[in-house]
N, C-alpha and C. Protein backbone atom coordinates (compact mmCIF):
# COMPACT_ATOMS: atom_id res chain seq x y z
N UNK A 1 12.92 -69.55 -55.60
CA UNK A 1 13.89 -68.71 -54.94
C UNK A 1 13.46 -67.25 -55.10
N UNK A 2 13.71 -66.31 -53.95
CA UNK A 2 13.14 -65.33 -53.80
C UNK A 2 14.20 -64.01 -52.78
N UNK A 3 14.21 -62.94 -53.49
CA UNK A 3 14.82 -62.35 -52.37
C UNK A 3 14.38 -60.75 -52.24
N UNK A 4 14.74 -60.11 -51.02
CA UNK A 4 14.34 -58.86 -50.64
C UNK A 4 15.78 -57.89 -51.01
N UNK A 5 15.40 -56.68 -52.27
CA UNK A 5 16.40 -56.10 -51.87
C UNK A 5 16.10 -54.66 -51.86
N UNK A 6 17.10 -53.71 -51.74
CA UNK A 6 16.91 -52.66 -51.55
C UNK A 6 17.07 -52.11 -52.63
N UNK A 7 16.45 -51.26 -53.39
CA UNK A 7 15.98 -50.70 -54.61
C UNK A 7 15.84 -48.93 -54.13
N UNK A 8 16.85 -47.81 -54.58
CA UNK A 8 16.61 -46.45 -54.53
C UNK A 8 15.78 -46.27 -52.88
N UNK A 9 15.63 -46.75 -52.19
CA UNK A 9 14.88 -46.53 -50.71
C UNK A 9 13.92 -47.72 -50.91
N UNK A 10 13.30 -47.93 -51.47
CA UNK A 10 12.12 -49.20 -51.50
C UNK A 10 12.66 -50.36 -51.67
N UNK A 11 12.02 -51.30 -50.59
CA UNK A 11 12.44 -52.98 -50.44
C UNK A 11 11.24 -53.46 -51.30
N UNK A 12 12.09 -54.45 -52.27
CA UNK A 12 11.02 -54.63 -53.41
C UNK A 12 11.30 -56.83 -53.09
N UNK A 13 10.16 -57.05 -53.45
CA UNK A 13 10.45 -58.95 -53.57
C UNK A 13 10.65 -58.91 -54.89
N UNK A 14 11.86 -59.90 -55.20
CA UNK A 14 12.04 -60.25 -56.58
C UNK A 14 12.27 -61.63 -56.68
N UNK A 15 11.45 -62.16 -57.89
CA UNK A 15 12.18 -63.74 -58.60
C UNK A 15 12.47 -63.78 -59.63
N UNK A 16 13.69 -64.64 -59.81
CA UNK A 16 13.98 -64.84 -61.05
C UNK A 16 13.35 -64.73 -62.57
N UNK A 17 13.00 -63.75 -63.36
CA UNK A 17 12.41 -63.70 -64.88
C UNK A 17 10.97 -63.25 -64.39
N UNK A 18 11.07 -62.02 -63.04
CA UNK A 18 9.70 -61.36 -63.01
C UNK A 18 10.53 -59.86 -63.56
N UNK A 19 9.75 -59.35 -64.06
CA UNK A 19 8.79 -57.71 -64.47
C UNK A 19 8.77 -57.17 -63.66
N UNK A 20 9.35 -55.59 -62.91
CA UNK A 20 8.72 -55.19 -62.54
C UNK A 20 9.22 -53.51 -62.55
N UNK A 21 9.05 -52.42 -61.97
CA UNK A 21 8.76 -51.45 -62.38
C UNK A 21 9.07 -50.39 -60.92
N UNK A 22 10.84 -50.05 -61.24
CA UNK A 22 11.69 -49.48 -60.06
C UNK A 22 11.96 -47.74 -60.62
N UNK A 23 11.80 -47.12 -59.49
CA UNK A 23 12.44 -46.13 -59.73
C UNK A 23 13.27 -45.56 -60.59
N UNK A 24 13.64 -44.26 -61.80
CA UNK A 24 14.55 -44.25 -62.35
C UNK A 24 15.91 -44.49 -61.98
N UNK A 25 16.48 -45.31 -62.83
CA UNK A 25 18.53 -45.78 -62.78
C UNK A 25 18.81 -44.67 -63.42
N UNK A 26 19.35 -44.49 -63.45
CA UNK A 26 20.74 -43.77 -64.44
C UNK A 26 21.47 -44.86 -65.19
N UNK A 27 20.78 -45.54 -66.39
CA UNK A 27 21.78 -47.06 -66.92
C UNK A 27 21.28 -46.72 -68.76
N UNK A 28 21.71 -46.93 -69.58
CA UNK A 28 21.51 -47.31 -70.58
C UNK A 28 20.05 -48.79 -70.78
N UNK A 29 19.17 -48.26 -71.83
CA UNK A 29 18.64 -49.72 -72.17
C UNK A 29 18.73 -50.63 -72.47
N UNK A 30 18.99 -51.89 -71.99
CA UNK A 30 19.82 -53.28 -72.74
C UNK A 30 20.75 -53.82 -71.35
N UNK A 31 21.09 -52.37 -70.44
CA UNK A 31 22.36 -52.80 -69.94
C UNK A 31 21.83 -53.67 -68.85
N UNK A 32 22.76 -54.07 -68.00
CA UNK A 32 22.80 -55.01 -66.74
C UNK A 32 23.15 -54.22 -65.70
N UNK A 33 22.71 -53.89 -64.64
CA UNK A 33 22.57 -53.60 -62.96
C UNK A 33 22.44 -54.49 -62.15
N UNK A 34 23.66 -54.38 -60.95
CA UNK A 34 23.58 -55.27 -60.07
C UNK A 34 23.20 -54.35 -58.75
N UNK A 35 22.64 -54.97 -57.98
CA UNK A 35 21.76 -54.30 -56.41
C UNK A 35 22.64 -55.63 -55.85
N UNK A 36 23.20 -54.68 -54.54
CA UNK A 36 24.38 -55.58 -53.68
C UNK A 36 23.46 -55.43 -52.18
N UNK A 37 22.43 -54.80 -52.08
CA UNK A 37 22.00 -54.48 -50.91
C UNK A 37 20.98 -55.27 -50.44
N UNK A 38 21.40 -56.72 -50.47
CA UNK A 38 19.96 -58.06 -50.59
C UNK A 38 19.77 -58.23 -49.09
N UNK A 39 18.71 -57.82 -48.55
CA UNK A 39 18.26 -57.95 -47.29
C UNK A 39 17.29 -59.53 -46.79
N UNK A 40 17.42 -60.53 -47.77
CA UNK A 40 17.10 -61.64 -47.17
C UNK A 40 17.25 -62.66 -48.63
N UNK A 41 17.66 -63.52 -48.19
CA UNK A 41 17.41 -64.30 -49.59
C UNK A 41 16.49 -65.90 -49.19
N UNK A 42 15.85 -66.61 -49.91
CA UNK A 42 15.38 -67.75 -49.15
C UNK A 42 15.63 -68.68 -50.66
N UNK A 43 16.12 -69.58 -50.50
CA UNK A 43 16.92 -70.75 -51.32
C UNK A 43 15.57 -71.68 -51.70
N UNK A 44 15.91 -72.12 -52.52
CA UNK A 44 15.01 -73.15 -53.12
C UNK A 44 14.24 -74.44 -52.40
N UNK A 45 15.18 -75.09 -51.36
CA UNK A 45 14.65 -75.84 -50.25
C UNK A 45 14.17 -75.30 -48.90
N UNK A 46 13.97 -73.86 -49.28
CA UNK A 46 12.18 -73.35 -48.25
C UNK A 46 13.47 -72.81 -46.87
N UNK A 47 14.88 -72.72 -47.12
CA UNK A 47 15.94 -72.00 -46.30
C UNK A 47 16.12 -70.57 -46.47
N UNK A 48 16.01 -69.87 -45.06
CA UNK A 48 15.74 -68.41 -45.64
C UNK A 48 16.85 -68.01 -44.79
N UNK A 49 18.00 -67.05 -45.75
CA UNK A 49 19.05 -65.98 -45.01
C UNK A 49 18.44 -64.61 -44.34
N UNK A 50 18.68 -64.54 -43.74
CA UNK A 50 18.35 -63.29 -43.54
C UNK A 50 19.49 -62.13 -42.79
N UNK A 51 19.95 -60.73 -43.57
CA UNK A 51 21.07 -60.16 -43.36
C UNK A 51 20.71 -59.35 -42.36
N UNK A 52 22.10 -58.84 -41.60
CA UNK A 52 22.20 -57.80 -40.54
C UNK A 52 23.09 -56.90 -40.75
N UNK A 53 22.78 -55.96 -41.85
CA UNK A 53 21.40 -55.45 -42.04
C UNK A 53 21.49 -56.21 -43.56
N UNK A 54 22.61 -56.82 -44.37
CA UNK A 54 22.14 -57.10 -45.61
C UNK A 54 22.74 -58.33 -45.47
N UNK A 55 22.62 -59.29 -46.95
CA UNK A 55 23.19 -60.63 -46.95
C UNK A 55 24.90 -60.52 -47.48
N UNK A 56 25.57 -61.06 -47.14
CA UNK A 56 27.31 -61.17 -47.03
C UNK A 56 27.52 -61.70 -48.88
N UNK A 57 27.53 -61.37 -49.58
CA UNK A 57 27.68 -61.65 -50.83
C UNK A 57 26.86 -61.66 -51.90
N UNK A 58 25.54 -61.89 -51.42
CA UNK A 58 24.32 -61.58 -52.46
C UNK A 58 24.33 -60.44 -52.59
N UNK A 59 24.15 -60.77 -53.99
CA UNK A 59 23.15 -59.94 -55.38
C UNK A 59 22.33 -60.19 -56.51
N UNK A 60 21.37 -59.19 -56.73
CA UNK A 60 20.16 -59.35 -57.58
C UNK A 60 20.62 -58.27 -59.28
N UNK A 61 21.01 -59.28 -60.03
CA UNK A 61 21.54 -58.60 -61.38
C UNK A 61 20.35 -58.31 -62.09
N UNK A 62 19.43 -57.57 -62.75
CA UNK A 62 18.85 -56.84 -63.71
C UNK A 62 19.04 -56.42 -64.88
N UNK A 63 18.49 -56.36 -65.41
CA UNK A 63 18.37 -56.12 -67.03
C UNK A 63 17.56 -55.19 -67.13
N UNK A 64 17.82 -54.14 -67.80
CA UNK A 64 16.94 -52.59 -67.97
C UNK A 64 16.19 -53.25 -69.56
N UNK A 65 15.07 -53.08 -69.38
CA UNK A 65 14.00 -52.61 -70.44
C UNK A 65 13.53 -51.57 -71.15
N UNK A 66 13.00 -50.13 -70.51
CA UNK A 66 13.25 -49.51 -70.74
C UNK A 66 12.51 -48.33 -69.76
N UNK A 67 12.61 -46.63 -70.06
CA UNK A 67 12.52 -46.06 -69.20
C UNK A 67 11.08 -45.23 -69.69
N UNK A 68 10.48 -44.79 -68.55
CA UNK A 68 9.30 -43.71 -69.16
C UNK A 68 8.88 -42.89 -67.93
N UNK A 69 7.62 -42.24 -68.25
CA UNK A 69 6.65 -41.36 -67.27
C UNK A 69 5.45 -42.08 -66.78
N UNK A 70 4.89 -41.79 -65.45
CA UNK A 70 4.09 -42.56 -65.37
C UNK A 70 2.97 -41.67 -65.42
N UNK A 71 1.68 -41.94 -65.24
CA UNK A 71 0.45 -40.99 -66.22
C UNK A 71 0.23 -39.47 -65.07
N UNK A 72 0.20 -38.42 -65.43
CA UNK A 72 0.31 -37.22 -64.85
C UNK A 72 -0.91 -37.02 -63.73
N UNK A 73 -0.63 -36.85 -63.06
CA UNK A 73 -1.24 -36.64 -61.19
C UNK A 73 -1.68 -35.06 -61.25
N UNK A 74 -2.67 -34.68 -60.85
CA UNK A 74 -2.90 -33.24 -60.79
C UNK A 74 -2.70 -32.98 -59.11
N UNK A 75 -2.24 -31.83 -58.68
CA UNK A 75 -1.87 -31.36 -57.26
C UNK A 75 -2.90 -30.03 -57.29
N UNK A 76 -4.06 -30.13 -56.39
CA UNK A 76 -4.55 -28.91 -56.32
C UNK A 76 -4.59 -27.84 -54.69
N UNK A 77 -4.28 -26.83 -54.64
CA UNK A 77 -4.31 -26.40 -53.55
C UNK A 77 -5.42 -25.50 -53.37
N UNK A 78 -6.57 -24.96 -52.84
CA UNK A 78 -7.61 -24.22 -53.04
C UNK A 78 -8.08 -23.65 -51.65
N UNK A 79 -8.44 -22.58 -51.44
CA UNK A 79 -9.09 -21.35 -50.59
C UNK A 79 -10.71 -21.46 -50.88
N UNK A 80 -11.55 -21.79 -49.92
CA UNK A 80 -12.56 -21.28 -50.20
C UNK A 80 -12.94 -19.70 -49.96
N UNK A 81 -13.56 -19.24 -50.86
CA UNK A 81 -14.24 -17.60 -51.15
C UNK A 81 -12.91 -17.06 -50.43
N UNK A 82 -11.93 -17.01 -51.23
CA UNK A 82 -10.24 -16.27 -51.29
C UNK A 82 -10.40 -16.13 -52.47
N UNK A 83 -10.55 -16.55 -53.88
CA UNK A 83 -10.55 -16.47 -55.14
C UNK A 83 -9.02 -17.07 -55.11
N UNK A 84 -8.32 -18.35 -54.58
CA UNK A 84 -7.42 -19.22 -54.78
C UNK A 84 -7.19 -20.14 -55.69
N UNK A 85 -6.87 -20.54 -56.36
CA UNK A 85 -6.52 -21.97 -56.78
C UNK A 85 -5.06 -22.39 -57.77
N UNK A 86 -4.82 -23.08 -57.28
CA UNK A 86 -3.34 -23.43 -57.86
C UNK A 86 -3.34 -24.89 -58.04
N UNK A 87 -3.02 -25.33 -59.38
CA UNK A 87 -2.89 -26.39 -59.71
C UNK A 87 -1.76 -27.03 -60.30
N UNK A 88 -1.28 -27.87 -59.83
CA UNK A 88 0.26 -28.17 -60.43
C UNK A 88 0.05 -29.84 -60.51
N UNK A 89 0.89 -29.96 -62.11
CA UNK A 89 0.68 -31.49 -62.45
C UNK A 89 2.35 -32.40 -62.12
N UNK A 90 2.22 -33.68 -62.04
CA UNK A 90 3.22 -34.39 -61.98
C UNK A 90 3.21 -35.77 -62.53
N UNK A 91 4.99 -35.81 -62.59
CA UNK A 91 4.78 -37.04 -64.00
C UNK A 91 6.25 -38.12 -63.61
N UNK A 92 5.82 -38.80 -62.16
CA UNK A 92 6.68 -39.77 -62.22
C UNK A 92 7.60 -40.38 -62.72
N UNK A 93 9.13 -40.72 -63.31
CA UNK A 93 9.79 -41.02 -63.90
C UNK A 93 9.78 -42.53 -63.22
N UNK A 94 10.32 -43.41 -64.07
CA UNK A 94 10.36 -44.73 -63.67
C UNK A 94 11.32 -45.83 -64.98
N UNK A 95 11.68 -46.70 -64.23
CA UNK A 95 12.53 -48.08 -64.99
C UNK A 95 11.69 -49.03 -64.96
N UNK A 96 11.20 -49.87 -66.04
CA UNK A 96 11.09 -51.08 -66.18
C UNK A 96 12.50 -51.95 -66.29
N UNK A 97 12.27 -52.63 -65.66
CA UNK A 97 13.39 -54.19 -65.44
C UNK A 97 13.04 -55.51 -65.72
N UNK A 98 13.91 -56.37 -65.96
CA UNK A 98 13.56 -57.64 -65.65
C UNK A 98 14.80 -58.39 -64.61
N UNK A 99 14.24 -59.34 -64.07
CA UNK A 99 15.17 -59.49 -63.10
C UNK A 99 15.61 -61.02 -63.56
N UNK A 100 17.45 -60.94 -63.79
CA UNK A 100 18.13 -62.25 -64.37
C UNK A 100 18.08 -63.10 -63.51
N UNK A 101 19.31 -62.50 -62.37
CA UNK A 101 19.69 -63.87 -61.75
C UNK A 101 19.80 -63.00 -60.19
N UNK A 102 19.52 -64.02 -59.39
CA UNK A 102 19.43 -63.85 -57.95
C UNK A 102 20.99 -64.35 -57.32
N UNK A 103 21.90 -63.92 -56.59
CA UNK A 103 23.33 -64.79 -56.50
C UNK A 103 23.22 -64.82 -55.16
N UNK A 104 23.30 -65.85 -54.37
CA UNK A 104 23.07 -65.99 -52.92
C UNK A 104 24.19 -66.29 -52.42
């Protein structure tokens, strides 16, 4: 069983007791998050819902792991023979999850 949901703007695939690695929540570590915005779900006997625009009662509950940075990106902007250069770094914020239960 497998379903599509909507995650902070990104449609992410999730199954049951996968890993994976969403945008920062605003949640405590330990806690539980539910995503109500399930844009397809497909059932165990190979039957797939699919919502307009989402599914009528599904949700994908989560479990927060925990939160961090992801490794720093350098941004360079540069002029040739201007004597330019500007460099600015960036540092992704992000949630690890695990994903409980799928509710169709």
């Amino acid at each position: 069983m497998f379903a599509v949901v909507n995650i902070s703007g990104f449609q992410e695939i999730v199954k049951e007791g996968e890993k994976l690695t969403i945008p920062l929540q605003e949640a405590e570590e330990g806690a539980t998050v539910v995503f109500k915005e399930v844009l397809l779900v497909s059932g165990d006997d190979g039957s797939i819902t699919l919502g307009k625009p989402t599914v009528a009662g599904a949700s994908v509950e989560v479990k927060i792991l925990t939160h961090g940075r992801d490794a720093k990106i350098r941004v360079v902007k540069f002029r040739r023979r201007k004597r330019y250069l500007r460099t600015h770094g960036h540092k992704q914020e992000h949630t690890k999850v695990e994903v409980v239960k799928i509710v169709a």
